[in-house]
Protein backbone atom coordinates (compact mmCIF):
# COMPACT_ATOMS: atom_id res chain seq x y z
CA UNK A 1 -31.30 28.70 -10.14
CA UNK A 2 -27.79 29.78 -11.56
CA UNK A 3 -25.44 26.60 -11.64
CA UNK A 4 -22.81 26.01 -8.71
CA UNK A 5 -19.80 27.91 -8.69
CA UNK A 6 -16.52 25.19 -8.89
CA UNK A 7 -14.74 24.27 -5.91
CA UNK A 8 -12.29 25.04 -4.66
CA UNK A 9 -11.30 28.20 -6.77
CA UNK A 10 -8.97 30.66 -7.29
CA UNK A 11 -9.44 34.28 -7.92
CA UNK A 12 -5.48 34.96 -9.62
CA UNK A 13 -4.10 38.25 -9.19
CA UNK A 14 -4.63 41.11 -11.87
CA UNK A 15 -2.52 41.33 -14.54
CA UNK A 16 -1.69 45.12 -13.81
CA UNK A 17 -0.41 44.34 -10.24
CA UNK A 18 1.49 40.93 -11.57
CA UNK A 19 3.34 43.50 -13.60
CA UNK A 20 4.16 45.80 -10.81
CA UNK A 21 6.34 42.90 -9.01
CA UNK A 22 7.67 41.84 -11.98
CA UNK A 23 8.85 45.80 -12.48
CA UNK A 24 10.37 45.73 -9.20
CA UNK A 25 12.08 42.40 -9.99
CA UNK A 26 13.52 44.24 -12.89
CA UNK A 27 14.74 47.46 -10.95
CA UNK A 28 15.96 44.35 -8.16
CA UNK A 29 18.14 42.81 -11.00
CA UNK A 30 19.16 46.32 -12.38
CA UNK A 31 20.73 47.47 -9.00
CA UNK A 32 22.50 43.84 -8.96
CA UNK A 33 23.80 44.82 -12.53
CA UNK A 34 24.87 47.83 -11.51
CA UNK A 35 26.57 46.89 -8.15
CA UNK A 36 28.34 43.70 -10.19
CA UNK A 37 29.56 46.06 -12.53
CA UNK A 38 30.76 48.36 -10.32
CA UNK A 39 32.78 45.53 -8.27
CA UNK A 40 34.10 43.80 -11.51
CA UNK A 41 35.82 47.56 -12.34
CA UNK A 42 37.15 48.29 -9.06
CA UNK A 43 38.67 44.70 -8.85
CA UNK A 44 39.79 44.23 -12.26
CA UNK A 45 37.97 41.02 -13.24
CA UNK A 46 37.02 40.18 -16.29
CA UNK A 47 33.66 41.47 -17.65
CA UNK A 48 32.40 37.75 -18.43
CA UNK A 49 31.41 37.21 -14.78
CA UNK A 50 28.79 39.73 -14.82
CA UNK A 51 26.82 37.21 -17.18
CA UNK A 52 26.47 34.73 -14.37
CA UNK A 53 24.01 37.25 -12.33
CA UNK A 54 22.54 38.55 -15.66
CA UNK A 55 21.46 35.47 -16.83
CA UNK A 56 20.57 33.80 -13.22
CA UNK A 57 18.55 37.17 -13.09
CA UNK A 58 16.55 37.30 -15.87
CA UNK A 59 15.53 33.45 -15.55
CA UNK A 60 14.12 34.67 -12.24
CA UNK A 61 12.09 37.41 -13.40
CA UNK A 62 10.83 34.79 -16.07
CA UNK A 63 10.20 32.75 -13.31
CA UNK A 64 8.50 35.01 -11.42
CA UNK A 65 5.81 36.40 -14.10
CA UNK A 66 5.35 32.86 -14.98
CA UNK A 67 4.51 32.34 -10.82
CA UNK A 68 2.20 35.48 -10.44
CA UNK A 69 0.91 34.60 -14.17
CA UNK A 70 -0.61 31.19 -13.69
CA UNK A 71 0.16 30.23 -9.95
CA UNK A 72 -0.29 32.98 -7.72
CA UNK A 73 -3.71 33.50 -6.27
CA UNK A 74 -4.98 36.53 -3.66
CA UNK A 75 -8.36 34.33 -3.06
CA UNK A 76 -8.93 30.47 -3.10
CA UNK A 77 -12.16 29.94 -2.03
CA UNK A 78 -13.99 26.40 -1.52
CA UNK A 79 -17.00 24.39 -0.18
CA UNK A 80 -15.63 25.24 3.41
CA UNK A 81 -13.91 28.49 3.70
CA UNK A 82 -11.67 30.46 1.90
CA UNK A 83 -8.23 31.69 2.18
CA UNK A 84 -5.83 35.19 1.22
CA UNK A 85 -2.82 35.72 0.38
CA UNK A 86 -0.53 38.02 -1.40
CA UNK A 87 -2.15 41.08 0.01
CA UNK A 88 -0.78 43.10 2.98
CA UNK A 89 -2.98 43.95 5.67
CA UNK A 90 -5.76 41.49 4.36
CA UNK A 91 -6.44 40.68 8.45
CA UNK A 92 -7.56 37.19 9.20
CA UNK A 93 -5.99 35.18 6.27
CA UNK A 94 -8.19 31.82 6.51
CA UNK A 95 -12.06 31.56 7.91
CA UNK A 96 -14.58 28.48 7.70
CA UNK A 97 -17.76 30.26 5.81
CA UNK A 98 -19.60 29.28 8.79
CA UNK A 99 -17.65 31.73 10.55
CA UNK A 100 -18.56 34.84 8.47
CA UNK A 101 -20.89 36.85 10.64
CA UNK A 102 -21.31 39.51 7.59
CA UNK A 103 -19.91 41.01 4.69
CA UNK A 104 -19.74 43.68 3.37
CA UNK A 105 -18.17 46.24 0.67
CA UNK A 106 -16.27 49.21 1.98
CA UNK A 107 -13.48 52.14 0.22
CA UNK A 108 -10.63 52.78 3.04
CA UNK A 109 -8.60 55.46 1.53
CA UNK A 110 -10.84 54.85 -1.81
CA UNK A 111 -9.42 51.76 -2.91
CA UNK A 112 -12.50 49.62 -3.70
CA UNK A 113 -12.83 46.69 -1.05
CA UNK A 114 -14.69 43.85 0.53
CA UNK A 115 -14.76 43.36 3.87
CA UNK A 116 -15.84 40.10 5.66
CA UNK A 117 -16.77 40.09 9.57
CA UNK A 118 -15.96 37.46 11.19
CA UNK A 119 -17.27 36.09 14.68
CA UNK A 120 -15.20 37.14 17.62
CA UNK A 121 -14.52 40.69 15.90
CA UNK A 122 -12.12 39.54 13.11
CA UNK A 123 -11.74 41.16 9.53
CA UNK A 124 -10.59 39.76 6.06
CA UNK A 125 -10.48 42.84 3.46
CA UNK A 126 -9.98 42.39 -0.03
CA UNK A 127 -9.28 44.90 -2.65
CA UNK A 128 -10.87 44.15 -5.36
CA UNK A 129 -8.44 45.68 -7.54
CA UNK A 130 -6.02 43.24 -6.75
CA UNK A 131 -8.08 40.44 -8.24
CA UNK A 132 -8.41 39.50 -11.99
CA UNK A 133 -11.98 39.20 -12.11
CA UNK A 134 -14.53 42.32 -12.32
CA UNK A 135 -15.63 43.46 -8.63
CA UNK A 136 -19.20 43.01 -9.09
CA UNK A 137 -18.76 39.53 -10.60
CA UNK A 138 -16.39 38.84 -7.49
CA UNK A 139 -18.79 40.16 -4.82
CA UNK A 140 -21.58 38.27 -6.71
CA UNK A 141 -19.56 34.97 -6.18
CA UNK A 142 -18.65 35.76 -2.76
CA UNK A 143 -22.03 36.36 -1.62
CA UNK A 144 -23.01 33.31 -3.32
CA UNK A 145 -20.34 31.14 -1.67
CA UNK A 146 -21.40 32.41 1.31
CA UNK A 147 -25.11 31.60 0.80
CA UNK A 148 -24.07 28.00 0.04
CA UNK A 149 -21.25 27.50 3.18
CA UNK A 150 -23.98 29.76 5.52
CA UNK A 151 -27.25 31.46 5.18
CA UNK A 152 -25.84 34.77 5.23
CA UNK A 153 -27.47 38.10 4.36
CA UNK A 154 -26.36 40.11 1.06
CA UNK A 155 -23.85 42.09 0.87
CA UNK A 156 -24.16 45.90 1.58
CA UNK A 157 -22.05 49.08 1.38
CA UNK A 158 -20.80 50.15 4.43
């Protein structure tokens, strides 16, 4: 029997899509650059200001890599349910485990998912891309965490 999975867990985000918001926060600080610049000229101010935003700016983009790095999760799952976050259009956010009617893996618009149905016609989908783990060791624990909060059936491609 394989040993029990820890609770309550999180399944971080992938490296590849931390690095995507940390991009944007670097485009975010460049327009702010560019707009302080272009403010500091037309008003005459010294050029000294613009270190103020620069600074404050790169701190946050620190910041935020650190966040998405070590903080940020797009599952935490435990003995009773589980929970999403950081994805758009993930559906029903929280659900008890008891509440999972089936699950499933699916490809809507070929990005790699899994789907759980929930009682009372509510979806959670999760693309597995999005999570730092590899998809068939994710579905593996999810099934199994589902096993252990419900008997539920395996998982299936739909």
């Amino acid at each position: 029997m394989p040993e029990p999975l820890p609770t309550p867990h999180d399944y971080r985000m992938h490296p590849a899509l931390a690095a995507r918001f940390v991009g944007a926060g670097l485009v975010a600080l460049a327009l702010v650059m560019f707009g302080g610049t272009a403010l500091v000229a037309v008003a005459g101010w010294s050029g000294d200001l613009l270190l103020v935003p620069l600074v404050l700016g790169v701190v946050g983009v620190i910041t935020l890599g650190w966040w998405l790095r070590s903080r940020a999760y797009v599952l935490r799952a435990d003995a009773e349910g589980y929970h999403v976050r950081l994805v758009r259009g993930a559906g029903v956010r929280d659900a008890a485990w008891r509440d999972v009617e089936s699950a499933a893996t699916s490809s809507p618009r070929g990005i790699p998912c899994l789907v759980l149905h929930l009682h009372g016609g509510g979806t959670t989908t999760i693309p597995v891309q999005a999570v730092a783990i590899d998809r068939e060791q994710l579905v593996r624990e999810v099934q199994r965490r589902l096993d252990a909060g419900r008997g539920l059936r395996r998982l299936g491609d739909s």
